[in-house]
N, C-alpha and C. Protein backbone atom coordinates (compact mmCIF):
# COMPACT_ATOMS: atom_id res chain seq x y z
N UNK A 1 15.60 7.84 -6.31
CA UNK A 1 15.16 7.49 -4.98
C UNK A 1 14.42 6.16 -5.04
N UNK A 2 14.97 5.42 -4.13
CA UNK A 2 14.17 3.98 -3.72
C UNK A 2 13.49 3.89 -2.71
N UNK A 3 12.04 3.29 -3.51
CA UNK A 3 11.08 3.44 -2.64
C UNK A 3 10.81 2.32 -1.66
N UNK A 4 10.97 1.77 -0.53
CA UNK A 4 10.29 0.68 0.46
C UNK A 4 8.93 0.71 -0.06
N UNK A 5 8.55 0.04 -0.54
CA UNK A 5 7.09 -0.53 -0.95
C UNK A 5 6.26 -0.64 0.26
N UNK A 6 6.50 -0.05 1.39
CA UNK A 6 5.16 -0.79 2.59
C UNK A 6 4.43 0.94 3.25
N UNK A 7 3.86 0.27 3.86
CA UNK A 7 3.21 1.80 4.82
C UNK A 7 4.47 2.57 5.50
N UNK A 8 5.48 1.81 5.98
CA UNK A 8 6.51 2.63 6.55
C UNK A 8 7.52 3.59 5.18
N UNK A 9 7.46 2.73 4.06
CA UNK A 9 8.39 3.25 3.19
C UNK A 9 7.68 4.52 2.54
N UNK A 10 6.04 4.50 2.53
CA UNK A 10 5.42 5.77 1.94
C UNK A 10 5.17 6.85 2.98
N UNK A 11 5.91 6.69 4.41
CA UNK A 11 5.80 7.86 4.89
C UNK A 11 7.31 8.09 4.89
N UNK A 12 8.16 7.40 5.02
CA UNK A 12 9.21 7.75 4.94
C UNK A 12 9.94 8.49 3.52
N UNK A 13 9.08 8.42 2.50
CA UNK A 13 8.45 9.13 0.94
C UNK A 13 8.43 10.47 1.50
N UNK A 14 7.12 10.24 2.57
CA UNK A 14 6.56 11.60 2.42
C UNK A 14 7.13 12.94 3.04
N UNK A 15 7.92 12.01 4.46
CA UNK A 15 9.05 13.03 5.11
C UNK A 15 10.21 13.86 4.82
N UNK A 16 10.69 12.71 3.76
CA UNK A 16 11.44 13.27 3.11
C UNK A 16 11.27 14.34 2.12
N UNK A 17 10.24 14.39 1.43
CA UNK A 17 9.86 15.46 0.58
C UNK A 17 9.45 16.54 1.70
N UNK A 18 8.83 16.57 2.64
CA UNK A 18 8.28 17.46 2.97
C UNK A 18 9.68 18.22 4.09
N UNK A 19 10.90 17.22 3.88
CA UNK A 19 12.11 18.10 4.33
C UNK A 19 12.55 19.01 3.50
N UNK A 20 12.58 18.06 2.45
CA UNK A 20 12.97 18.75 1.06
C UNK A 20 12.62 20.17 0.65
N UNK A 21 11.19 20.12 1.06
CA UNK A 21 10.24 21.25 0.86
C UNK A 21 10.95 22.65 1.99
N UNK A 22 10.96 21.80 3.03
CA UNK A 22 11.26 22.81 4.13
C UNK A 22 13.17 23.42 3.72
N UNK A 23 13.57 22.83 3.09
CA UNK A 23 15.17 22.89 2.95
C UNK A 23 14.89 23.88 1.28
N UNK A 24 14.16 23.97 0.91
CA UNK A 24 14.21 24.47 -0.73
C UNK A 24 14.95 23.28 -1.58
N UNK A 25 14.80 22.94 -1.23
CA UNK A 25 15.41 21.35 -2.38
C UNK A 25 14.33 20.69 -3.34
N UNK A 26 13.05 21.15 -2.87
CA UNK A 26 11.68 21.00 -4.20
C UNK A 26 11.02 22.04 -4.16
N UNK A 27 9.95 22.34 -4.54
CA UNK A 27 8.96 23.24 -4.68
C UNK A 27 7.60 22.82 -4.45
N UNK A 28 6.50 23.72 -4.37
CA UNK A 28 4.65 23.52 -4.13
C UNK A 28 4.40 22.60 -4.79
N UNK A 29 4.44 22.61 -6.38
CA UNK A 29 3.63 21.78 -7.17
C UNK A 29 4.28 20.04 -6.75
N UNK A 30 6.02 20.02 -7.03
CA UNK A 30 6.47 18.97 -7.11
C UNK A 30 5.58 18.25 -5.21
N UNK A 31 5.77 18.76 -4.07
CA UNK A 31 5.17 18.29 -3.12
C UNK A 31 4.27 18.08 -2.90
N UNK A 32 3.06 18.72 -3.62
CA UNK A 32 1.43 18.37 -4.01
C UNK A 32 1.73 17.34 -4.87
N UNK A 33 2.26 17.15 -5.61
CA UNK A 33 1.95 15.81 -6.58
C UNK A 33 2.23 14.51 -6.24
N UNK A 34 3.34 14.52 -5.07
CA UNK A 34 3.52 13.68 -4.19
C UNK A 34 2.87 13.17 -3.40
N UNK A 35 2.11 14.06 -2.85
CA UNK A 35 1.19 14.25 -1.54
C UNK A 35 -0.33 13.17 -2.11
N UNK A 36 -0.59 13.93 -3.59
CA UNK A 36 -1.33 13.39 -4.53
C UNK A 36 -1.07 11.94 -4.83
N UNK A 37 -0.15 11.44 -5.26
CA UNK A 37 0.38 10.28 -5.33
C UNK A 37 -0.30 9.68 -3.80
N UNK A 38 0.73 9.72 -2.74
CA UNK A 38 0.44 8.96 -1.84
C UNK A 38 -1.05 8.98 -1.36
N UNK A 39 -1.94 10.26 -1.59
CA UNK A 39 -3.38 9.74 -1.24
C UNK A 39 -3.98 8.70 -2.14
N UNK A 40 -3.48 8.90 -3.58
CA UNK A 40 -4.32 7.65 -4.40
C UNK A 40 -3.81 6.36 -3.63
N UNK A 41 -2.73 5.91 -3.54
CA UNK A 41 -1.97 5.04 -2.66
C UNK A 41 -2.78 4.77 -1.66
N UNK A 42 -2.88 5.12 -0.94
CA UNK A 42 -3.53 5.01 0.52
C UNK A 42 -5.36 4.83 0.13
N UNK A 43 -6.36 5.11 -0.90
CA UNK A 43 -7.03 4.88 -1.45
C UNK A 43 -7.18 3.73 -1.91
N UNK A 44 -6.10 3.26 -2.85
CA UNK A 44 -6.17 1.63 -3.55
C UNK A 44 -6.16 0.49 -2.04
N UNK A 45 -5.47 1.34 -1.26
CA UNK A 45 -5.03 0.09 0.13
C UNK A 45 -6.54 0.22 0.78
N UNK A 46 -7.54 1.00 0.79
CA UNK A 46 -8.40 1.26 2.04
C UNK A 46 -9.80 0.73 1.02
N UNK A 47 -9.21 0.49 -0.17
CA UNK A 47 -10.39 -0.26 -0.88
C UNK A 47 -10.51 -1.47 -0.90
N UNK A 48 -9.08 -1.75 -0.75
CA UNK A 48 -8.47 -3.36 -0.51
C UNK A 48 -8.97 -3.98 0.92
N UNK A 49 -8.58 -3.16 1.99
CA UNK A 49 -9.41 -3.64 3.08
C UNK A 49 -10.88 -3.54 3.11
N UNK A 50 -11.50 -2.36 2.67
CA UNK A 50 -13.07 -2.84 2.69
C UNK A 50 -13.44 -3.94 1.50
N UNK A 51 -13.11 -4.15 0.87
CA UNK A 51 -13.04 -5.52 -0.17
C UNK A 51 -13.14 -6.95 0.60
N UNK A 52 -11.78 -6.86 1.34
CA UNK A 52 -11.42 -8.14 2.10
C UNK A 52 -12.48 -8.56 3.30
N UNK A 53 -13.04 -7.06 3.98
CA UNK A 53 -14.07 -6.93 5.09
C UNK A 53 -15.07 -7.42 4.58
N UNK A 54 -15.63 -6.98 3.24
CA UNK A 54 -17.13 -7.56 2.57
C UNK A 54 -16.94 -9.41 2.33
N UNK A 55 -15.72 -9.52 2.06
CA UNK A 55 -16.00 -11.08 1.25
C UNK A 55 -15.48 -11.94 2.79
N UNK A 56 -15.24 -11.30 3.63
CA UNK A 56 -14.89 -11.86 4.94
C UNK A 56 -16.81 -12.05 5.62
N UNK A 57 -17.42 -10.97 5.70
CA UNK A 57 -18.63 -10.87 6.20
C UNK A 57 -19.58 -12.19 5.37
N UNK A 58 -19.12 -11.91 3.79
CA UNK A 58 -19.63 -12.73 3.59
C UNK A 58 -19.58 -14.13 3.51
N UNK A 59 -18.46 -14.85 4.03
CA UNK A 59 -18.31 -15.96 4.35
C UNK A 59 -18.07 -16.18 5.37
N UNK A 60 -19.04 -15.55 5.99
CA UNK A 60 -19.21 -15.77 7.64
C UNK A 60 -18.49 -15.52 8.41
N UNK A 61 -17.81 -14.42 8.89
CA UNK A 61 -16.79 -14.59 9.75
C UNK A 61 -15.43 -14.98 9.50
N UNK A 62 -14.59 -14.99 8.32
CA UNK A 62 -13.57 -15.76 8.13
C UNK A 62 -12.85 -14.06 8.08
N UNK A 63 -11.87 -13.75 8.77
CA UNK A 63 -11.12 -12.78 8.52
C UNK A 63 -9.84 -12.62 7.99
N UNK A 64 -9.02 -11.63 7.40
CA UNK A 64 -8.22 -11.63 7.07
C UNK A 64 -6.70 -11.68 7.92
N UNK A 65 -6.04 -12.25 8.23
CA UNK A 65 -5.48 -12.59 9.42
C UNK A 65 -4.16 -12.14 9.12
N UNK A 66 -3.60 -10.60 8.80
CA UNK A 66 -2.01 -10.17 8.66
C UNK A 66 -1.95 -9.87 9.88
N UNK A 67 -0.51 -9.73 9.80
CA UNK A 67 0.32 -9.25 11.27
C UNK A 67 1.20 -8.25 10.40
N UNK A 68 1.74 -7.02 11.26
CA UNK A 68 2.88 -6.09 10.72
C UNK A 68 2.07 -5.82 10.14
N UNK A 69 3.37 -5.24 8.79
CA UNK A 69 3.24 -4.19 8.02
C UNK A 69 2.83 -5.26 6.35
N UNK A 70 2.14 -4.94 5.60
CA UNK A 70 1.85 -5.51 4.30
C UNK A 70 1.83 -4.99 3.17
N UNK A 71 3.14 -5.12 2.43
CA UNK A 71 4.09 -4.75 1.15
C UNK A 71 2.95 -4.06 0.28
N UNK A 72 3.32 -3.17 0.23
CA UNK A 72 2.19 -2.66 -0.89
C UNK A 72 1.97 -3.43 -2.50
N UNK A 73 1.02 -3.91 -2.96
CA UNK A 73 0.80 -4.45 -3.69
C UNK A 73 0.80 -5.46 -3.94
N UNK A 74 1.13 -6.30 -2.32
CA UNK A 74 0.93 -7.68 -2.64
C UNK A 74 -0.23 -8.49 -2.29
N UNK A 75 -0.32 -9.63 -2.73
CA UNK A 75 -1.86 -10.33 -2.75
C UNK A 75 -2.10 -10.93 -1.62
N UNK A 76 -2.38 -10.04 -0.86
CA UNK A 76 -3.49 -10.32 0.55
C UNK A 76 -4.74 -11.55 0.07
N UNK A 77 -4.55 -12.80 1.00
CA UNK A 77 -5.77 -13.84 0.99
C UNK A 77 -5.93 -14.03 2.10
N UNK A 78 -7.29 -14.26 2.22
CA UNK A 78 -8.05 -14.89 3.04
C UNK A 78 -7.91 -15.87 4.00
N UNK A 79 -7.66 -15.94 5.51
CA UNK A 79 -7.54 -17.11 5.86
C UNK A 79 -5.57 -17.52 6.27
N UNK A 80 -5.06 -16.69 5.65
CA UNK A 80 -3.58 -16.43 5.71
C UNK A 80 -3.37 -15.89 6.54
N UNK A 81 -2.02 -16.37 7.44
CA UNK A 81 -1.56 -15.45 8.48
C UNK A 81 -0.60 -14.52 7.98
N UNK A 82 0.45 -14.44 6.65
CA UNK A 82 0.96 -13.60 5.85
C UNK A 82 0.53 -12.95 4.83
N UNK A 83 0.76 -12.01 3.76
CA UNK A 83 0.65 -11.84 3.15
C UNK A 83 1.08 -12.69 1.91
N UNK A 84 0.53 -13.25 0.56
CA UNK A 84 1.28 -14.00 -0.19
C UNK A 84 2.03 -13.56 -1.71
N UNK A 85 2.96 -13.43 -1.60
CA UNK A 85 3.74 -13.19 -3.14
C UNK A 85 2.92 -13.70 -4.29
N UNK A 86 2.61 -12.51 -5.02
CA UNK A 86 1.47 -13.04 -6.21
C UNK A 86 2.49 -14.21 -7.33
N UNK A 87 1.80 -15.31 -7.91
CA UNK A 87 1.89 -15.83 -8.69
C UNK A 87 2.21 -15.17 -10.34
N UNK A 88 3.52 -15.73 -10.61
CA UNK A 88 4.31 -15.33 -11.23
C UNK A 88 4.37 -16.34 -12.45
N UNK A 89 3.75 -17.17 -12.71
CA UNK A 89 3.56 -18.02 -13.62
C UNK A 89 3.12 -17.18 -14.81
N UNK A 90 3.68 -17.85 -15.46
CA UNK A 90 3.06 -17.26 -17.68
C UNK A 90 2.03 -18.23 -17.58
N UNK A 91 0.64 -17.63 -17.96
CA UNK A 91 -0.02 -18.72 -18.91
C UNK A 91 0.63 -19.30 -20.11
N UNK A 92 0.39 -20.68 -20.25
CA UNK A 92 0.56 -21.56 -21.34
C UNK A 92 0.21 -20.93 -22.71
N UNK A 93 0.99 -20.95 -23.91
CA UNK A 93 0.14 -20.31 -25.01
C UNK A 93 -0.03 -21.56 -25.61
């Protein structure tokens, strides 16, 4: 199964299992661990916004400026109206 990386793709995760569940096609544990999964998920994201809220407060007012939906795991900055594709560069050895 391929996952959509965004807020829409982890509920669309979660529906599906929880059809699954309703169809006998998984079981309790396998749908708790899922369920489990997506709360840590939704945890790393809601730490990310109070993160962005503190260093926003603290530079006065500068907010974080997305629109839509924002890819899970990508590097949200400051001052951006998108989200930005993290830097993919090798350090130099």
């Amino acid at each position: 199964m391929s996952l959509n990386r965004t807020s829409a793709g982890l509920r669309d995760a979660l529906f599906d299992e929880w059809e699954a569940l309703r169809d006998g096609d998984s079981n309790p544990a396998r749908a708790r661990s899922i369920a489990m999964l997506a709360n840590s998920v939704l945890q790393s994201v809601q730490t990310d916004i109070e993160y962005h809220k503190y260093v926003s407060d603290v530079r006065k007012g500068e907010a974080v400026a997305a629109s839509g939906m924002i890819e899970l795991g990508s590097d949200v900055r400051l001052g951006t109206s998108k989200p930005q594709a993290p830097d993919n560069k090798k350090e130099s050895e």
